[in-house]
Protein backbone atom coordinates (compact mmCIF):
# COMPACT_ATOMS: atom_id res chain seq x y z
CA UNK A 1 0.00 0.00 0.00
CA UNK A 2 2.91 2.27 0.70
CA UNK A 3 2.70 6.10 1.96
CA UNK A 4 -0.35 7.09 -0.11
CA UNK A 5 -1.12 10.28 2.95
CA UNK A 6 2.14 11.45 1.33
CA UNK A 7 1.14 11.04 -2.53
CA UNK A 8 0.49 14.41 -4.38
CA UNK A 9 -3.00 14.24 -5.67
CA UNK A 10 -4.47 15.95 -8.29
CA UNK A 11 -6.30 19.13 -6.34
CA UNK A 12 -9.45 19.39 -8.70
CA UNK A 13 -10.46 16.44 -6.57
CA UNK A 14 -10.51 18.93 -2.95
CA UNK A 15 -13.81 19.73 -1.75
CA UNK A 16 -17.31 18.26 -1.55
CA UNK A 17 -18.48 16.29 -4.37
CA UNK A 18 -22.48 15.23 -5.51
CA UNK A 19 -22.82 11.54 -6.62
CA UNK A 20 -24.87 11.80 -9.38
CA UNK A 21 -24.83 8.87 -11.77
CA UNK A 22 -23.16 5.34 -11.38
CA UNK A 23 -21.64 2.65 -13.72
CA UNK A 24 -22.12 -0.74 -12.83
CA UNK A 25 -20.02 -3.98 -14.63
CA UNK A 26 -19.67 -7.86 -14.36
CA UNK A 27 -16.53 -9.81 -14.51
CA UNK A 28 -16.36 -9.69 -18.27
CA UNK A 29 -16.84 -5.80 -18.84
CA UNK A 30 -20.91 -5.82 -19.54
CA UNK A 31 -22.77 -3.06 -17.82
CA UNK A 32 -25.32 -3.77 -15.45
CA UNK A 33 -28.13 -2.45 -13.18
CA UNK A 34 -26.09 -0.22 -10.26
CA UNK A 35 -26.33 -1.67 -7.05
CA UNK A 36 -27.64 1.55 -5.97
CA UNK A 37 -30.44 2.25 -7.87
CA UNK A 38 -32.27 4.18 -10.60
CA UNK A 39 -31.44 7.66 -8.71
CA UNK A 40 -28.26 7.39 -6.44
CA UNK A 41 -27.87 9.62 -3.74
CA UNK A 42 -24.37 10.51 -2.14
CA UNK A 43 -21.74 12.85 -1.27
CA UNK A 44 -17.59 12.33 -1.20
CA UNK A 45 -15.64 14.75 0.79
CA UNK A 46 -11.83 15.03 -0.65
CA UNK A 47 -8.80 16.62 1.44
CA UNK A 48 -5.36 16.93 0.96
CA UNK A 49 -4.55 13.05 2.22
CA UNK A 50 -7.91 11.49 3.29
CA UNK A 51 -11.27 10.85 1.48
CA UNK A 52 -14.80 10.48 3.47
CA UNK A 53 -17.80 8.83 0.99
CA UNK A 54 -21.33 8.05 1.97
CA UNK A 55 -23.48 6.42 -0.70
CA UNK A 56 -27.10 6.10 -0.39
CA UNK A 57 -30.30 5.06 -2.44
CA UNK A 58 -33.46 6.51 -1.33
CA UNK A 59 -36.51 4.85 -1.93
CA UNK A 60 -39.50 5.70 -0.04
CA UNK A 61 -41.89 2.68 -0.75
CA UNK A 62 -42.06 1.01 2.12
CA UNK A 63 -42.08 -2.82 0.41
CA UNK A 64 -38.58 -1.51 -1.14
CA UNK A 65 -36.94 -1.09 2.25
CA UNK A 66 -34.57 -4.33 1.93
CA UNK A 67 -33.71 -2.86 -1.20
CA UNK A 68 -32.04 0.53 0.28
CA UNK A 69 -28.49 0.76 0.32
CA UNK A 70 -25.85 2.30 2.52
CA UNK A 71 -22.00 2.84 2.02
CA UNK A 72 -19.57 4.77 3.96
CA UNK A 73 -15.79 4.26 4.02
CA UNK A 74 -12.96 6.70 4.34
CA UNK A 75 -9.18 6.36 4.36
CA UNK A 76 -6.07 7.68 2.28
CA UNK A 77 -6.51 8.14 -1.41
CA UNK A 78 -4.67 7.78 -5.09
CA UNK A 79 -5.86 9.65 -8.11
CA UNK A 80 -4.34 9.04 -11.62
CA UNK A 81 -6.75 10.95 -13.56
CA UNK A 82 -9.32 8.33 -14.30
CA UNK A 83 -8.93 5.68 -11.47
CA UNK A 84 -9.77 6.66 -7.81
CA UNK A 85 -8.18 4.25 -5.00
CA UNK A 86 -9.27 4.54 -1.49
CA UNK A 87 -7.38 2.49 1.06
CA UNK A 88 -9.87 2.29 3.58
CA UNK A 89 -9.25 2.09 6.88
CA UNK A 90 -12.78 2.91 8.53
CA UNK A 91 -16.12 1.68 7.25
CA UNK A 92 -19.69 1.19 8.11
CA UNK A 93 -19.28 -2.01 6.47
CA UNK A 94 -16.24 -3.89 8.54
CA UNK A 95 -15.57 -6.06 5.65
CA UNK A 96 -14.65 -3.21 3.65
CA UNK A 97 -11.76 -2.01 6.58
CA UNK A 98 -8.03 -2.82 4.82
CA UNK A 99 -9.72 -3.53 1.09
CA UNK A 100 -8.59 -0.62 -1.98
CA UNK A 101 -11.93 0.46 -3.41
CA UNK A 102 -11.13 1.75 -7.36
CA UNK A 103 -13.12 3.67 -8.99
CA UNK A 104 -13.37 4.87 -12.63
CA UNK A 105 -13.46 8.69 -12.80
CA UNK A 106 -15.02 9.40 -16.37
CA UNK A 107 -15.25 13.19 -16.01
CA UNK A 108 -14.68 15.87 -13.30
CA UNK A 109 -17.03 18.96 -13.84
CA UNK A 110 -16.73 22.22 -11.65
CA UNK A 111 -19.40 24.53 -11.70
């Protein structure tokens, strides 16, 4: 895993970011429903060193309430302009604590 708190990383990143669509793939490439639903809800908080995500999908029906999903990890991060590691080292999930999350980055937009 290395040092990643002392990688540089690319500063468009800093700040608070709105999830607002997700990709989805199987083992061979194929795209395929998102585990978080139609309309994903979430917010990813970048510093310097450390990343904080929470990932939710809010559905109000109340026979879809096994179906709502929550995700929130943070640790250090890597960014090489289209692939976002996090090595996470606190999770809601503890199966996620000591696991690299990637992530495909297909655009960054600034307002």
């Amino acid at each position: 895993m290395g040092d990643q708190g002392e990688t540089a990383v690319d500063s468009r990143l800093r700040g608070a970011w709105r999830l607002i669509e997700v990709f989805a793939f199987d083992d061979t490439g194929a795209l395929v429903p998102s585990p978080l639903g139609p309309e994903p809800m979430g917010i990813s908080e970048f510093g310097p060193r450390r990343m904080m995500v929470v990932v939710g999908w809010k559905n109000t029906s109340a026979e879809a309430a096994s179906s709502r999903v929550f995700i929130a990890y943070s640790g250090a991060y890597t960014f090489d302009g289209s692939t976002l590691t996090t090595y996470v080292d606190a999770a809601a999930n503890p199966e996620l604590v000591g696991t690299e999350q990637a992530r495909t980055i297909f655009s960054i937009e600034t307002e």
